[in-house]
C-alpha atoms as a PDB file:
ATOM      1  CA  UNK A   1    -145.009   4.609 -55.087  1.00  0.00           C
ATOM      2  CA  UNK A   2    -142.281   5.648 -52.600  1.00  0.00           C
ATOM      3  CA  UNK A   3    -139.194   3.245 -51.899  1.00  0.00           C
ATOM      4  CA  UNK A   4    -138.526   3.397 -48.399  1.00  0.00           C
ATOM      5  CA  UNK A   5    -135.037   2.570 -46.874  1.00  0.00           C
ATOM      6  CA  UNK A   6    -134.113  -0.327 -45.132  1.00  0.00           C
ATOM      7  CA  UNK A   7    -132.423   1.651 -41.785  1.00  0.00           C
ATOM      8  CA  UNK A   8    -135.971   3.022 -40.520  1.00  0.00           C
ATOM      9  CA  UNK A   9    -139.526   1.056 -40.042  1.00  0.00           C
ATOM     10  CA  UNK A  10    -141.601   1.718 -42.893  1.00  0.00           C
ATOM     11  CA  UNK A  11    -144.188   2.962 -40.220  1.00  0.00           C
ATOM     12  CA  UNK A  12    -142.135   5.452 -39.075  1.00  0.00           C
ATOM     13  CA  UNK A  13    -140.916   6.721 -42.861  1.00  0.00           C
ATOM     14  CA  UNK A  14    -144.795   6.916 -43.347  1.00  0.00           C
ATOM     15  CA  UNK A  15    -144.980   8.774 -40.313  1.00  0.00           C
ATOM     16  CA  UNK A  16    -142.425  11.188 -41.560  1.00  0.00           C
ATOM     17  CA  UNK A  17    -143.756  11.735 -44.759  1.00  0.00           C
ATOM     18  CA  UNK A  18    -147.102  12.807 -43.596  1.00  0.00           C
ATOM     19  CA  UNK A  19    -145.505  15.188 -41.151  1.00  0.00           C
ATOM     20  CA  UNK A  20    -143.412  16.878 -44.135  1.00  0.00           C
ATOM     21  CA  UNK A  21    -146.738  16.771 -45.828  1.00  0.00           C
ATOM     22  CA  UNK A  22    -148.345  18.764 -43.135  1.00  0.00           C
ATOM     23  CA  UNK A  23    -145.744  21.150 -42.636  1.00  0.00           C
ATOM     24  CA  UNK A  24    -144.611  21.621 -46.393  1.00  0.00           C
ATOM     25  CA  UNK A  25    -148.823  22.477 -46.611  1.00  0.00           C
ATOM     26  CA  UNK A  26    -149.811  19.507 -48.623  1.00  0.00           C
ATOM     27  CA  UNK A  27    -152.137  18.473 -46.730  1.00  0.00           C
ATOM     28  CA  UNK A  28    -153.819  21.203 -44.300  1.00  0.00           C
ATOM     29  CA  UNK A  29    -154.995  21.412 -41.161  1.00  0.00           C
ATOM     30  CA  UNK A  30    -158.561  19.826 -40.632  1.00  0.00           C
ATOM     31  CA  UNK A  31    -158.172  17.838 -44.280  1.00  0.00           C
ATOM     32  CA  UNK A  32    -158.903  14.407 -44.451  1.00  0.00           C
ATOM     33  CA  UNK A  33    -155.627  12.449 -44.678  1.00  0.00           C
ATOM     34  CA  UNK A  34    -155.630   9.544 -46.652  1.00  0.00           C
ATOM     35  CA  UNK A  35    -157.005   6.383 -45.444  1.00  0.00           C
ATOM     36  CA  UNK A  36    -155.143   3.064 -44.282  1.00  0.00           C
ATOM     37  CA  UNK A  37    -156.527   1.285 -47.000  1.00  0.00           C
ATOM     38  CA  UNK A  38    -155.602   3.700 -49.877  1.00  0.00           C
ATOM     39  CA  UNK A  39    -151.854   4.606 -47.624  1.00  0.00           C
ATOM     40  CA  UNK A  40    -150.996   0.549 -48.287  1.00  0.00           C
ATOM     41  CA  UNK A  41    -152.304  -0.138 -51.718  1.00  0.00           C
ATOM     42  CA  UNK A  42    -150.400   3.449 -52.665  1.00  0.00           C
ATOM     43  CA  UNK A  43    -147.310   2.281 -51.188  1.00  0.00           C
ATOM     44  CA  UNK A  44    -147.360  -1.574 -51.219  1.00  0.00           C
ATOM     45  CA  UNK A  45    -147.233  -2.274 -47.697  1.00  0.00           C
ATOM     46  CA  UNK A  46    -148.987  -3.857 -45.412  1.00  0.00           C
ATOM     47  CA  UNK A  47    -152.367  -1.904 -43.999  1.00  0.00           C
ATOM     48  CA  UNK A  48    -151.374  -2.881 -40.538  1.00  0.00           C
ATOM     49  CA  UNK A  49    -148.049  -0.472 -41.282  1.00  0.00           C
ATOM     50  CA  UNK A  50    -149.880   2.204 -42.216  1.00  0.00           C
ATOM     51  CA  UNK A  51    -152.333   1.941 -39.253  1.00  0.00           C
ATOM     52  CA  UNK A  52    -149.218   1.875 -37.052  1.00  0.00           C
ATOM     53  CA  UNK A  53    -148.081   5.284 -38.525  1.00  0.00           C
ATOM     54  CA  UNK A  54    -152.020   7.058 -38.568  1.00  0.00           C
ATOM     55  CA  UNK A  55    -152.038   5.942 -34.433  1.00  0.00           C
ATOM     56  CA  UNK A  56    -148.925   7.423 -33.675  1.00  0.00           C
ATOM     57  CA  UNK A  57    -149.742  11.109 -35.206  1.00  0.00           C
ATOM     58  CA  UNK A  58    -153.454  10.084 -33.774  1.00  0.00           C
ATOM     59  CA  UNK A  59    -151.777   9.623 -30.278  1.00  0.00           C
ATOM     60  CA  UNK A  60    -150.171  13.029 -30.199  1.00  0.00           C
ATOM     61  CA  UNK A  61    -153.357  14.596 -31.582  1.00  0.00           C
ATOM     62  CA  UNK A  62    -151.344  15.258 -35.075  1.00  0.00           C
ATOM     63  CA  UNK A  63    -154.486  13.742 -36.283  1.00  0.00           C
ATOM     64  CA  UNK A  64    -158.083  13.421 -35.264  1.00  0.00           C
ATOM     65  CA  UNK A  65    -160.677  10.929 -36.064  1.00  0.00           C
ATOM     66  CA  UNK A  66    -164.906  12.247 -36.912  1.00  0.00           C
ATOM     67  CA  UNK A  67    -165.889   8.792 -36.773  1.00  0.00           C
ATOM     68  CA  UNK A  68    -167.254   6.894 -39.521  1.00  0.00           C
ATOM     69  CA  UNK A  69    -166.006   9.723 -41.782  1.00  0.00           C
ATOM     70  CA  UNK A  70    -162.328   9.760 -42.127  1.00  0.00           C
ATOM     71  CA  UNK A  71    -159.064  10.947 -40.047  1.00  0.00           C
ATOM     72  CA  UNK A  72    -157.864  14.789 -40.397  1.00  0.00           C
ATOM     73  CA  UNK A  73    -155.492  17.371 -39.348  1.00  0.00           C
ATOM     74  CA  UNK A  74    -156.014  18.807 -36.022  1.00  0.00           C
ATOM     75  CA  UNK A  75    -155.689  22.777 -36.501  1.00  0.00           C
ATOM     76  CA  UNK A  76    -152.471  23.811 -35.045  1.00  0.00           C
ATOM     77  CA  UNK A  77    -150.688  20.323 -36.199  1.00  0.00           C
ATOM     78  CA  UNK A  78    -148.611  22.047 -38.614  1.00  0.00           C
ATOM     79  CA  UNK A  79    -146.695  24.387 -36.176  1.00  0.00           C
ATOM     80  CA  UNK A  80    -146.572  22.193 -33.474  1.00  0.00           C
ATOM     81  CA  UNK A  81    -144.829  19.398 -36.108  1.00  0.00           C
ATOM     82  CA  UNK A  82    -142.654  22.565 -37.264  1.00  0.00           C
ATOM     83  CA  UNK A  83    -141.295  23.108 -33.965  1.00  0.00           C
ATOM     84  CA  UNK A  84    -141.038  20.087 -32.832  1.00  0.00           C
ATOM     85  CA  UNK A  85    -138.446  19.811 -36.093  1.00  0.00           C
ATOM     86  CA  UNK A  86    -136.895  22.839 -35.637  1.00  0.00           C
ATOM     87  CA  UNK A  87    -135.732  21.451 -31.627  1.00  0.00           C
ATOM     88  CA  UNK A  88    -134.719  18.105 -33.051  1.00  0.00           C
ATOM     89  CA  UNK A  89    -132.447  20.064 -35.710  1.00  0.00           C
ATOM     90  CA  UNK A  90    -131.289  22.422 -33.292  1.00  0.00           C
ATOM     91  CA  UNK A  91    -130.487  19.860 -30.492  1.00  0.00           C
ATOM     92  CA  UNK A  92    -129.033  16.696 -32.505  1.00  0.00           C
ATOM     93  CA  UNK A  93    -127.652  17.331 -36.537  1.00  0.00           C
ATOM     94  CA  UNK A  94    -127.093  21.120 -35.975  1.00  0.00           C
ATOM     95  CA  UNK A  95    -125.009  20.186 -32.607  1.00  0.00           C
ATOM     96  CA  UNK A  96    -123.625  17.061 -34.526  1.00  0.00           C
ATOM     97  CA  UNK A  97    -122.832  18.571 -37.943  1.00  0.00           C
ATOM     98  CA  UNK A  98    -120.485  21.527 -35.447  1.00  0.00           C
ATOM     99  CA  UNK A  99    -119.095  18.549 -33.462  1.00  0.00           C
ATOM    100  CA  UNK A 100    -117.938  16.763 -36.531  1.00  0.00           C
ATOM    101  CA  UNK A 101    -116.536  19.869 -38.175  1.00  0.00           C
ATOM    102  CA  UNK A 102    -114.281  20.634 -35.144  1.00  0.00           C
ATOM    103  CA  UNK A 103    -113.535  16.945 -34.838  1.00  0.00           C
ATOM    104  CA  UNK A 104    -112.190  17.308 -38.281  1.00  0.00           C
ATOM    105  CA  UNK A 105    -110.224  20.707 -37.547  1.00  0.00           C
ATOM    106  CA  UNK A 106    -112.617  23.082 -38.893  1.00  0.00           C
ATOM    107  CA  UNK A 107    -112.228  26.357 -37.192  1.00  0.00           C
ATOM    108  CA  UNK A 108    -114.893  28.081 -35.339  1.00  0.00           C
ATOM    109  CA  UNK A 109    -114.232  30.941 -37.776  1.00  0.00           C
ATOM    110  CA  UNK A 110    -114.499  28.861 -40.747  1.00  0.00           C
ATOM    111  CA  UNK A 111    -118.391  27.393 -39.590  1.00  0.00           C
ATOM    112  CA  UNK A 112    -119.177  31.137 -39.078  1.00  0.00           C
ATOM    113  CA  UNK A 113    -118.538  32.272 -42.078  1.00  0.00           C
ATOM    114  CA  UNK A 114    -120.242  29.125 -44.379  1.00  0.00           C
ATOM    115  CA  UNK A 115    -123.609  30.032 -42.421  1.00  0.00           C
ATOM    116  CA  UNK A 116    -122.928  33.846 -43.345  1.00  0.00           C
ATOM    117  CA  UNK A 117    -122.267  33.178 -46.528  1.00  0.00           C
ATOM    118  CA  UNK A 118    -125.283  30.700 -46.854  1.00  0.00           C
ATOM    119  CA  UNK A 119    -127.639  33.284 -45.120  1.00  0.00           C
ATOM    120  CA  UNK A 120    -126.123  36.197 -47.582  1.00  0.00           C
ATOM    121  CA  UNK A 121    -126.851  33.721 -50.613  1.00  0.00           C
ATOM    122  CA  UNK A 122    -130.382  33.301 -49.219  1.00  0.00           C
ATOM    123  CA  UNK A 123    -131.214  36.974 -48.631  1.00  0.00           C
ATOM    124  CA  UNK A 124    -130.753  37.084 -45.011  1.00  0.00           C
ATOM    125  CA  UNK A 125    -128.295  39.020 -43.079  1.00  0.00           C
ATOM    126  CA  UNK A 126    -129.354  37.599 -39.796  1.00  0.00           C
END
């Protein structure tokens, strides 16, 4: 069982964790996901919850229903959820982690060379 936070709506943590699921390749594009009923008893919440996080990824056609049979992962989900991460970090903690550093005096040099170094460490120059 997960322990969600108290900042966030459990709906949306739910949400969250299936999208890490389908990016991280846990769960694949056009696999069943699990149902509403099985998402709440696993995780002690309510079902209504986890029908609140299912229609949102339904919504944006995340997800897709074959009726009476299940809900599943519409093929190209998992690189349209990856980029739609990689502008979030690019536009608000990337942005706000640089902010914070030069709020705090933390040369431009300095930030250059920790992602360098953090690249280097990684095996990548660029």
């Amino acid at each position: 069982m997960r322990v969600f936070d108290d900042q966030t709506p459990i709906y949306l943590q739910m949400r969250q964790e299936i999208e890490k699921a389908i990016i991280g390749g846990r769960i694949r594009e056009d696999e069943m996901v699990p149902s509403t009923r099985i998402l709440s008893k696993t995780h002690q919440i309510n079902q209504k919850t986890a029908v609140n996080a299912l229609s949102d990824l339904l919504n944006e056609n995340i997800l897709y229903k074959k009726r009476g049979i299940g809900i599943f992962v519409s093929p190209g989900s998992r690189e349209r959820l990856r980029q739609k991460k990689l502008r979030e970090f690019r536009e608000d903690e990337l942005v706000s982690t640089i902010k914070q550093g030069k709020d705090l005096g933390v040369l431009k040099d300095e930030i250059v060379k920790a992602v360098e170094k953090i690249y280097k460490e990684e095996g990548e120059e660029k």
